[in-house]
N, C-alpha and C. Protein backbone atom coordinates (compact mmCIF):
# COMPACT_ATOMS: atom_id res chain seq x y z
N UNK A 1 146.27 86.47 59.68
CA UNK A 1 145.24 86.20 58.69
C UNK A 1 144.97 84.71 58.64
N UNK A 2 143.45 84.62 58.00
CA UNK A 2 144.13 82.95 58.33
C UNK A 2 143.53 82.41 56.33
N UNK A 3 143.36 81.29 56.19
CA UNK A 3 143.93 81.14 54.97
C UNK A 3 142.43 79.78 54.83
N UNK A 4 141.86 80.12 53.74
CA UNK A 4 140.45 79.43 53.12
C UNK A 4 140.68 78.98 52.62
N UNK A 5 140.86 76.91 52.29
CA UNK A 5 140.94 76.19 51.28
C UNK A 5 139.40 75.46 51.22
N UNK A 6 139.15 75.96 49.99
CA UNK A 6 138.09 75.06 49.16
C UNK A 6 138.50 73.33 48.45
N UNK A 7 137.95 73.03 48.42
CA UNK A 7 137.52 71.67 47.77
C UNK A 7 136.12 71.24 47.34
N UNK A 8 135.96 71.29 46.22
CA UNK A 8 134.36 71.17 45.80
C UNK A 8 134.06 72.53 46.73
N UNK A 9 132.68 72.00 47.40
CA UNK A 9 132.03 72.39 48.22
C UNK A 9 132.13 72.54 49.80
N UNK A 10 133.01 71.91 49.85
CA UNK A 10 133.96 71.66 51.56
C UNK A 10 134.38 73.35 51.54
N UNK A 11 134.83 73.66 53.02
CA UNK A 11 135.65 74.56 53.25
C UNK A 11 136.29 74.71 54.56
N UNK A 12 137.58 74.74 54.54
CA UNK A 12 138.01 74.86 55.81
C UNK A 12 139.19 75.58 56.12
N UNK A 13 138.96 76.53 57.36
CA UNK A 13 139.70 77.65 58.01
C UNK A 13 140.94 77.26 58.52
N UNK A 14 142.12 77.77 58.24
CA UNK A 14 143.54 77.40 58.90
C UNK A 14 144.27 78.45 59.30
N UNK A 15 144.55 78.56 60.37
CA UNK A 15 145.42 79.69 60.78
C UNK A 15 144.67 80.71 61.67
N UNK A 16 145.41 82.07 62.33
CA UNK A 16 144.79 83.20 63.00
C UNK A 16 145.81 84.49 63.06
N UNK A 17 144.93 85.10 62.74
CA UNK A 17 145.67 86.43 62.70
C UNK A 17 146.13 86.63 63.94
N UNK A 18 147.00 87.44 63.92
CA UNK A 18 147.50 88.32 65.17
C UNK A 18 146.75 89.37 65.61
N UNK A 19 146.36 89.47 66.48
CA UNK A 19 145.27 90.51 67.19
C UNK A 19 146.40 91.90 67.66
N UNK A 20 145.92 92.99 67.24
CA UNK A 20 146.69 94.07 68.09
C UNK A 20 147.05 94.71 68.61
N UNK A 21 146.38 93.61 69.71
CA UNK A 21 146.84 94.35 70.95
C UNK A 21 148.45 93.41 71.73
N UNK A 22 148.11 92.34 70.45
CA UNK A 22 149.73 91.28 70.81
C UNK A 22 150.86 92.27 69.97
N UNK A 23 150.66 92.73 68.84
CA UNK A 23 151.90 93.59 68.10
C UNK A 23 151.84 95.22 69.06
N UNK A 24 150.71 95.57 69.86
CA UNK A 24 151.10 96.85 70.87
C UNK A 24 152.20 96.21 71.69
N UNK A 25 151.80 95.28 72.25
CA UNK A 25 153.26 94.53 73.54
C UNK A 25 154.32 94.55 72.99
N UNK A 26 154.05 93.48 71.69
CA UNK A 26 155.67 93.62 71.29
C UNK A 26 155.97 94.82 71.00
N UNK A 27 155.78 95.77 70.86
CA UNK A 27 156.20 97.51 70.46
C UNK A 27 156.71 97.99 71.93
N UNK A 28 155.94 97.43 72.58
CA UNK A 28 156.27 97.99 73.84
C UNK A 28 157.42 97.40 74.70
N UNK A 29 157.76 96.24 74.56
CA UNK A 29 158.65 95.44 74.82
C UNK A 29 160.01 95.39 74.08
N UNK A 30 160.09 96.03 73.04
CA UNK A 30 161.26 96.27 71.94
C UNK A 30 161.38 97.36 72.48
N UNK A 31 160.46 98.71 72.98
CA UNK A 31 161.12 100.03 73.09
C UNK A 31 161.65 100.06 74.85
N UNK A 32 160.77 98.91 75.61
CA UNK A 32 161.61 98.90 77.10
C UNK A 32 162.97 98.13 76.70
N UNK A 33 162.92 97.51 76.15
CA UNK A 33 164.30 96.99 75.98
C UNK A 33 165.44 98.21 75.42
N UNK A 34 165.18 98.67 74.13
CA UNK A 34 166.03 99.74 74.04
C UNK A 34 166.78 100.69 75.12
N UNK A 35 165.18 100.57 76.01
CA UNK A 35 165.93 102.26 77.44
C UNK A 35 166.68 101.15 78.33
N UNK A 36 166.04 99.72 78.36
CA UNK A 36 167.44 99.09 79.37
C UNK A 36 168.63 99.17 78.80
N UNK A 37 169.21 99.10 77.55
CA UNK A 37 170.35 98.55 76.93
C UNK A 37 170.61 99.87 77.07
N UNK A 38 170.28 101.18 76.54
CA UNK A 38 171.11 102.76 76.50
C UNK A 38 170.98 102.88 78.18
N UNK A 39 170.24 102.54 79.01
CA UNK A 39 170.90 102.07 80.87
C UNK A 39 171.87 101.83 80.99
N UNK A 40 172.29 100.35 80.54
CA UNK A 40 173.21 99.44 81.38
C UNK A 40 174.50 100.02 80.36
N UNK A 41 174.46 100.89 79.69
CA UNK A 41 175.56 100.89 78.78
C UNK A 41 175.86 102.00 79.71
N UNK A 42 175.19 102.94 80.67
CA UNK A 42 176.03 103.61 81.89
C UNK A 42 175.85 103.17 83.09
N UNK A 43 176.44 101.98 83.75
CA UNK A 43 176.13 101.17 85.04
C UNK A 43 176.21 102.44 86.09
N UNK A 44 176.95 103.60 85.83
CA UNK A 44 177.10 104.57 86.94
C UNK A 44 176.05 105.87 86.70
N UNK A 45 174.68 105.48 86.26
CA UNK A 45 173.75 106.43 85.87
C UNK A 45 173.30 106.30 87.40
N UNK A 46 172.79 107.87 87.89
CA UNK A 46 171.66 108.50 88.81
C UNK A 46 170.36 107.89 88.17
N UNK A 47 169.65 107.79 89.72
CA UNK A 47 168.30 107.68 90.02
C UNK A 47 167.67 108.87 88.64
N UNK A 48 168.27 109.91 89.06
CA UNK A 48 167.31 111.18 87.83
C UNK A 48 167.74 110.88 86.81
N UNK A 49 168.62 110.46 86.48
CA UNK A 49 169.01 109.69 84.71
C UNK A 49 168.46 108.97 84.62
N UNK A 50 168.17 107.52 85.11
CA UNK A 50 167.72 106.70 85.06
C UNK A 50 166.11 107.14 84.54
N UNK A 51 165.26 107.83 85.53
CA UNK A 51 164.20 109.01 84.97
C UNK A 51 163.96 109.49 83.69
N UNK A 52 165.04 109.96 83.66
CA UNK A 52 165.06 110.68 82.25
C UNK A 52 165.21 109.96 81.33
N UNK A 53 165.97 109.10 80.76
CA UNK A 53 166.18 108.17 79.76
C UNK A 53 164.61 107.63 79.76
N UNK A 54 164.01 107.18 80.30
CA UNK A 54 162.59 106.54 80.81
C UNK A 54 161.50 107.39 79.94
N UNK A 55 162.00 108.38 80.80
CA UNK A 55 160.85 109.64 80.14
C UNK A 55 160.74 109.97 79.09
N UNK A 56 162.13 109.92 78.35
CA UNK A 56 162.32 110.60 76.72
C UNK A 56 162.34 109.29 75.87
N UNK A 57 162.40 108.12 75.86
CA UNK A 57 162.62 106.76 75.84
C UNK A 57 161.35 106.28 75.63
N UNK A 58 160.58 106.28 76.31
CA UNK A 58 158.96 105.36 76.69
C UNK A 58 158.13 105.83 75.81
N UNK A 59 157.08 105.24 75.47
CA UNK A 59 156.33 105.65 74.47
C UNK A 59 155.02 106.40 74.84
N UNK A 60 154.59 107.66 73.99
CA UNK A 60 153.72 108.36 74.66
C UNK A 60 151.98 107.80 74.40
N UNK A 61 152.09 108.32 75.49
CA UNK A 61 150.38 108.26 75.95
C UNK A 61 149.44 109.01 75.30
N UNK A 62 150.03 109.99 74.57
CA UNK A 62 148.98 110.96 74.17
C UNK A 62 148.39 110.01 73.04
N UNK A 63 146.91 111.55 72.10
CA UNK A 63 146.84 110.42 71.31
C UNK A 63 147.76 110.35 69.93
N UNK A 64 147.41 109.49 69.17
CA UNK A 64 148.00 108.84 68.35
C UNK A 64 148.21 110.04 67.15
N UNK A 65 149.45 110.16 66.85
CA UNK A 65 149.96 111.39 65.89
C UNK A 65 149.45 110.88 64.31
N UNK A 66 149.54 109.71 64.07
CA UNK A 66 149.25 109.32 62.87
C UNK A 66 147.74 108.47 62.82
N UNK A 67 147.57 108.41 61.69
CA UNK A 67 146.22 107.45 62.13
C UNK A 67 146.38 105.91 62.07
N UNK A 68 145.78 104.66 62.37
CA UNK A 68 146.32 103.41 62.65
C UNK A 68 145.54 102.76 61.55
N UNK A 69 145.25 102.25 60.59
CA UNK A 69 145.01 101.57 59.84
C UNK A 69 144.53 99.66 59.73
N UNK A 70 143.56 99.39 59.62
CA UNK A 70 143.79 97.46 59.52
C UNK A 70 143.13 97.24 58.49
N UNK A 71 143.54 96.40 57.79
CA UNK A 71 142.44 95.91 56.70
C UNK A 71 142.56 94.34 56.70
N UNK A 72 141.43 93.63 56.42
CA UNK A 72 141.77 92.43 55.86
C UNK A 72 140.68 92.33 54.74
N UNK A 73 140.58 90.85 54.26
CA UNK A 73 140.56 90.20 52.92
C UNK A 73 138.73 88.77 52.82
N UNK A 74 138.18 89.18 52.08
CA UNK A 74 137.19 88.19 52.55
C UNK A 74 136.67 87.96 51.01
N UNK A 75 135.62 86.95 50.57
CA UNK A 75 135.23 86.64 49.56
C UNK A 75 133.59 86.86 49.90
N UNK A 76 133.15 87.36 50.96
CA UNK A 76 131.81 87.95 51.07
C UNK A 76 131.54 88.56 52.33
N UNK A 77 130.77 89.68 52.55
CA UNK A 77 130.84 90.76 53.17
C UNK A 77 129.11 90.96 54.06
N UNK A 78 129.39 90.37 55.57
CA UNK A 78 127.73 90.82 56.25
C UNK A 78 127.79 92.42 56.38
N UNK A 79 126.49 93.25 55.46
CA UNK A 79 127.15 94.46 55.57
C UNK A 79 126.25 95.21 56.80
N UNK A 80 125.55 94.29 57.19
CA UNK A 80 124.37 94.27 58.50
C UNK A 80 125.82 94.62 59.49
N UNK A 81 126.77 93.86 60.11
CA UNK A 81 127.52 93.95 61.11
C UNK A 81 129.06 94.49 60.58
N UNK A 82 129.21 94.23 59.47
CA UNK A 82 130.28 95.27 59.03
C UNK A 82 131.00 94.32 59.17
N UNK A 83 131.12 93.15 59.14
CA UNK A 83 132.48 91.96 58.98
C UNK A 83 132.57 91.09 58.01
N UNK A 84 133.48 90.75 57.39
CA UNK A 84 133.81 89.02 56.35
C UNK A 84 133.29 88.47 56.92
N UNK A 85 132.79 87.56 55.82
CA UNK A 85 132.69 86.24 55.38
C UNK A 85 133.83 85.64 54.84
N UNK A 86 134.65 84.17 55.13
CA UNK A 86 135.78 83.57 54.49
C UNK A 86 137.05 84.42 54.54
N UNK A 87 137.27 85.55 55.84
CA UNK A 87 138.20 86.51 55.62
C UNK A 87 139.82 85.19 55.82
N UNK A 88 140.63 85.66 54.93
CA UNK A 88 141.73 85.10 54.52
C UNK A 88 142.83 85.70 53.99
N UNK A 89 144.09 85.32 53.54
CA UNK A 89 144.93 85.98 52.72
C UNK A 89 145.73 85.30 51.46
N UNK A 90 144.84 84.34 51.69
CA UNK A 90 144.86 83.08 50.32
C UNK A 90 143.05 82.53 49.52
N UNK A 91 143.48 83.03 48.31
CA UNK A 91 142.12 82.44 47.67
C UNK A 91 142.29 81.53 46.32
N UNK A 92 141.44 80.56 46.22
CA UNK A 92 141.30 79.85 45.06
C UNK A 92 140.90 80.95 43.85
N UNK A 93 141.68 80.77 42.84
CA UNK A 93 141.03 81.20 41.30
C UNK A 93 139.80 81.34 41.14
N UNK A 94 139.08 80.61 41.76
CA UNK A 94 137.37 80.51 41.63
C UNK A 94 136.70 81.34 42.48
N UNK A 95 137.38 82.52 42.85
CA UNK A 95 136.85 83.43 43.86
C UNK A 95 135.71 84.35 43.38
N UNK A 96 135.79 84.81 42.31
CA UNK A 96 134.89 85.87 41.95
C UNK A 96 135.20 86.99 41.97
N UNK A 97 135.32 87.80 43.60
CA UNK A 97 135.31 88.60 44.56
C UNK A 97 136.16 88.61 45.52
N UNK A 98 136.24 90.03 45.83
CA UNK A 98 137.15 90.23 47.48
C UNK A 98 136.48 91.41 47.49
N UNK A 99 136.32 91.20 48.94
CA UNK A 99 136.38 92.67 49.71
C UNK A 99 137.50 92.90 50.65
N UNK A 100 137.35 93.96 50.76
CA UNK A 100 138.75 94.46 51.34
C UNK A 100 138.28 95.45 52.78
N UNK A 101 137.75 95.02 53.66
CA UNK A 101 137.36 95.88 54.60
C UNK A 101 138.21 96.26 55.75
N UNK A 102 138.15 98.01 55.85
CA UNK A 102 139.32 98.60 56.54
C UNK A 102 138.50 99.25 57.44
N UNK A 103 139.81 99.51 58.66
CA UNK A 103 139.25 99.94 59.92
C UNK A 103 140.17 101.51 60.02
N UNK A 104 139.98 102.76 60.17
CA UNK A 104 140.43 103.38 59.95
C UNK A 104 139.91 104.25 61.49
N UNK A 105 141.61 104.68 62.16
CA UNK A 105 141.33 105.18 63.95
C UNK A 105 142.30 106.47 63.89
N UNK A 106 141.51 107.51 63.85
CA UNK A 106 142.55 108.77 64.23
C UNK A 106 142.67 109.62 63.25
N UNK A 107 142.16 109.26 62.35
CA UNK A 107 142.02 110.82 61.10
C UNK A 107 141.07 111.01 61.46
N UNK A 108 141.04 112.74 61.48
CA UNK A 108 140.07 114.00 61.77
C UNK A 108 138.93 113.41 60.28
N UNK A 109 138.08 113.51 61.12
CA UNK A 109 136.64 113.44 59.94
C UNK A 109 135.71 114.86 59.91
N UNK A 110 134.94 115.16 58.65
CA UNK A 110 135.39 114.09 57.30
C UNK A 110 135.89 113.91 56.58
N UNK A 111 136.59 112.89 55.64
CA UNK A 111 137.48 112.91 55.00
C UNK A 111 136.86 111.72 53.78
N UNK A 112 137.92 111.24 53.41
CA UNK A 112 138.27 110.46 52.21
C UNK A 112 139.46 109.71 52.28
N UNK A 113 139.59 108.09 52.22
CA UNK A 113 140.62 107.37 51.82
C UNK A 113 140.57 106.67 50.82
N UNK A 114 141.59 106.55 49.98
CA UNK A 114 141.11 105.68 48.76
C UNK A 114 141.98 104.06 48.51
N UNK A 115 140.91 103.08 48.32
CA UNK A 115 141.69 101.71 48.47
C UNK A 115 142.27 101.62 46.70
N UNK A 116 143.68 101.88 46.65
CA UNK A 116 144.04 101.65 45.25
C UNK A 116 144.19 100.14 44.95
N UNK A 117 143.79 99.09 44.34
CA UNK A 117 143.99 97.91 44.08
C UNK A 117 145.31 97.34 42.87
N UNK A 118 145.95 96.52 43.34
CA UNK A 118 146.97 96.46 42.60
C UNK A 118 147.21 94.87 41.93
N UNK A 119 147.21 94.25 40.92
CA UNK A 119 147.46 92.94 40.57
C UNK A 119 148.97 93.09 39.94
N UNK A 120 150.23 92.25 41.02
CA UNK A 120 151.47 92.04 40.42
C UNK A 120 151.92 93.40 39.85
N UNK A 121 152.16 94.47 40.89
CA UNK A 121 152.13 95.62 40.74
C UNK A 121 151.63 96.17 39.63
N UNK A 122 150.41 96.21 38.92
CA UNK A 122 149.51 96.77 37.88
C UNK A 122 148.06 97.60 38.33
N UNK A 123 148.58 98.33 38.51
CA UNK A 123 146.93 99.37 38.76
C UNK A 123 146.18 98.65 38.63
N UNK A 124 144.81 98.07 38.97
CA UNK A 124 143.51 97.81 38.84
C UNK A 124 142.67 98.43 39.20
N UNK A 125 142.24 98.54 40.30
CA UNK A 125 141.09 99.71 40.66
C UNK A 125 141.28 100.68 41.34
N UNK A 126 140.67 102.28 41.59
CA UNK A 126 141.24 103.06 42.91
C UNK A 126 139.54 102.99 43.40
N UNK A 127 139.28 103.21 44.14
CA UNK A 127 137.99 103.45 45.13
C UNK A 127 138.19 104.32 45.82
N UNK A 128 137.73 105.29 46.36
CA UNK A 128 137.42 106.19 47.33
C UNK A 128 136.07 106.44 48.27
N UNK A 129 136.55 106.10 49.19
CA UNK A 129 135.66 105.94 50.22
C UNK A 129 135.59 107.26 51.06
N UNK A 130 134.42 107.59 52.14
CA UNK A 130 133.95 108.26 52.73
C UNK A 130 134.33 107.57 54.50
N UNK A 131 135.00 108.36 55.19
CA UNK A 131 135.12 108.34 56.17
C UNK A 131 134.82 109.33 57.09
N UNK A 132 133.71 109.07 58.28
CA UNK A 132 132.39 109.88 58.80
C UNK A 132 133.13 110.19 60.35
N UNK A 133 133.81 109.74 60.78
CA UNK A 133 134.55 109.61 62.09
C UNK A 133 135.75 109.27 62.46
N UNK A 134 136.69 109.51 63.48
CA UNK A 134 137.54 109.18 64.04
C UNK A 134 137.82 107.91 64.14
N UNK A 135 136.44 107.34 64.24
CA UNK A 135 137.04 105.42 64.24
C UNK A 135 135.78 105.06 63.43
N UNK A 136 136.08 104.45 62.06
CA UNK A 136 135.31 104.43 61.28
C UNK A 136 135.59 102.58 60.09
N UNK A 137 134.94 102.08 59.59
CA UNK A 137 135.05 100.87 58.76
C UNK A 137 134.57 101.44 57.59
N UNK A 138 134.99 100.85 56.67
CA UNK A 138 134.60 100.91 55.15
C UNK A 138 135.08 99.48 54.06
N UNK A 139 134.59 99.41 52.99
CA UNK A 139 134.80 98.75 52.76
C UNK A 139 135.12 98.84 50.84
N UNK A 140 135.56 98.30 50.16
CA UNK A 140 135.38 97.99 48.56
C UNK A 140 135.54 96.81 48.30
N UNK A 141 135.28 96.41 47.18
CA UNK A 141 135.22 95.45 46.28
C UNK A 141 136.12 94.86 45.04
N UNK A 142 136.78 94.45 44.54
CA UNK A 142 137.24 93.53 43.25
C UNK A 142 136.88 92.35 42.41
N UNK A 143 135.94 92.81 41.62
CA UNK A 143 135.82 91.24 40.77
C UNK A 143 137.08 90.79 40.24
N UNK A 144 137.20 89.62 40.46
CA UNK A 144 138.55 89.02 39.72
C UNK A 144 138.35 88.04 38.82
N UNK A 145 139.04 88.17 38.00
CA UNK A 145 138.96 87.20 36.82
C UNK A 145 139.64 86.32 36.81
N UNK A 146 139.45 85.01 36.23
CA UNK A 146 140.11 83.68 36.31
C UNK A 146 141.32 83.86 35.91
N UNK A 147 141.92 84.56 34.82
CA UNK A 147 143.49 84.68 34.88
C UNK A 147 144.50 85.79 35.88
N UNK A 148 143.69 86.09 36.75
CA UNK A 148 144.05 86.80 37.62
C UNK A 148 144.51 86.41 38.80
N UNK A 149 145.65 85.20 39.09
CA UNK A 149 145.79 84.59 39.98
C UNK A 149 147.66 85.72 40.31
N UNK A 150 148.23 85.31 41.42
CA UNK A 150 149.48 85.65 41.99
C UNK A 150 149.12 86.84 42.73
N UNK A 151 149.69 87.42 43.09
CA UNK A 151 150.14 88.56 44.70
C UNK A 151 149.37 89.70 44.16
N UNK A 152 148.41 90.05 45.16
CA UNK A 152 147.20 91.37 45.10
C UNK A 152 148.04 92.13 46.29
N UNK A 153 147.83 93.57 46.06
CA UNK A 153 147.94 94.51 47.30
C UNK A 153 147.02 95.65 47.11
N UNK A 154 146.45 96.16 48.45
CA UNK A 154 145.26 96.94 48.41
C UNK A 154 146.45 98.37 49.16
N UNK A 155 146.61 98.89 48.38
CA UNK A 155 147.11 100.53 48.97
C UNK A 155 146.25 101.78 49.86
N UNK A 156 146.47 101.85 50.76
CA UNK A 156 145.07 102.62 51.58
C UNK A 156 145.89 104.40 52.30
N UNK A 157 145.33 104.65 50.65
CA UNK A 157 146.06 106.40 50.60
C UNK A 157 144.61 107.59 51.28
N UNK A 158 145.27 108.46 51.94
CA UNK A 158 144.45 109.34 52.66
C UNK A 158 144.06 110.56 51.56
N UNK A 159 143.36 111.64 52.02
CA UNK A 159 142.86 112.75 50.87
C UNK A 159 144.09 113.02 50.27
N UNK A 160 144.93 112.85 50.60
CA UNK A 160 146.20 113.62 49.93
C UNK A 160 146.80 112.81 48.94
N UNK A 161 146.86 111.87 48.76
CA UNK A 161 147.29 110.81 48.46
C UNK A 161 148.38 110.14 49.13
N UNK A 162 148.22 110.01 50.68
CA UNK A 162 149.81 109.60 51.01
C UNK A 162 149.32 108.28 51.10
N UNK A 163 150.20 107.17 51.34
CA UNK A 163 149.90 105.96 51.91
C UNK A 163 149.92 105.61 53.22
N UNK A 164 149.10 105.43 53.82
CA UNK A 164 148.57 104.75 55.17
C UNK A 164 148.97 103.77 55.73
N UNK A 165 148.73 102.70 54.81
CA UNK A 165 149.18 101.12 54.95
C UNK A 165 149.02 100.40 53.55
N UNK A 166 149.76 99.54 53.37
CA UNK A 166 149.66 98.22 52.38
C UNK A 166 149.54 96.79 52.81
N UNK A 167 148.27 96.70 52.14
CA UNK A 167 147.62 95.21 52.69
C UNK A 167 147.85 94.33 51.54
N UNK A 168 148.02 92.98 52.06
CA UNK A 168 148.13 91.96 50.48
C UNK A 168 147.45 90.41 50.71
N UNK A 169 147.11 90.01 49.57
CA UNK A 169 146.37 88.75 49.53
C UNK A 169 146.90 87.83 48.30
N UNK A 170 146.42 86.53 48.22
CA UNK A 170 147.23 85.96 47.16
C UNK A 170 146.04 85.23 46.42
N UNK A 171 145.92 85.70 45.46
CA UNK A 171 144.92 84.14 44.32
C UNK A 171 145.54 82.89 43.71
N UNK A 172 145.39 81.72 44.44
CA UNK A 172 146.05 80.67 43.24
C UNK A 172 145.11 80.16 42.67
């Protein structure tokens, strides 16, 4: 994420998210490591063991059993191209607003997810959104109020109410 400091009228961007297709590698690189270490822990394993550990070990190709979730954090929303404005995970008190726009890959459509909003673990808003496809964006909103500063989390529960993912942002 990267992080928006205001001054007056100045503004300037610090930081970069992690893209993910860098946290797929590392997933993938933590679970080859695992099948080397349960390897070398039998130096006298067969060629077909060796196989097998591999096979039951490695991560599958099919598709994705759960659905994958991203959200981030912005203080204004092009709704022409579907992306932030000022997306961040730090905001000044003087924000107004957040949107919270999520990318949602692998639930059967159509459906429903709902962004529950949370200030310093306190309910604030639930939203429920409409999701039209398999790989789909959506988005909600929070006005925030000036005494509404410290640790936000956006909860992103499916029709059922399970939780998906938890996203968080900070107001000082």
């Amino acid at each position: 994420m990267k992080r928006v400091l205001r001054t007056g009228s100045d503004q300037v961007t610090v930081g970069k998210s992690l893209p993910w297709k860098s946290i797929l590698v590392l997933v993938v690189l933590v679970t080859v490591g695992m099948v080397s270490s349960a390897i070398s822990q039998d130096a006298d394993a067969t060629e077909a063991e060796v196989v097998e550990a591999v096979a039951t070990e490695a991560p599958s190709t099919e598709a994705v059993s759960s659905p994958v979730i991203e959200a981030v954090f912005g203080p204004d929303l092009d709704r022409e191209n579907r992306a932030l404005t000022g997306q961040a995970d730090e905001f000044w008190a003087d924000v107004e607003q957040i949107y919270c726009l999520t990318r949602i890959q692998g639930l059967e459509a159509p459906t429903t997810i709902t962004h529950a909003w949370y200030h310093e673990g306190q309910s604030k808003a639930r939203v429920e959104l409409n999701v039209g496809s398999p790989d789909w964006r959506t988005w909600s909103s929070k006005k925030i109020l000036p005494g509404w500063t410290g640790k936000w989390e956006v909860k992103v529960l499916d029709a059922t109410g399970k939780v998906l993912g938890t996203f968080g942002f900070t107001v000082n």
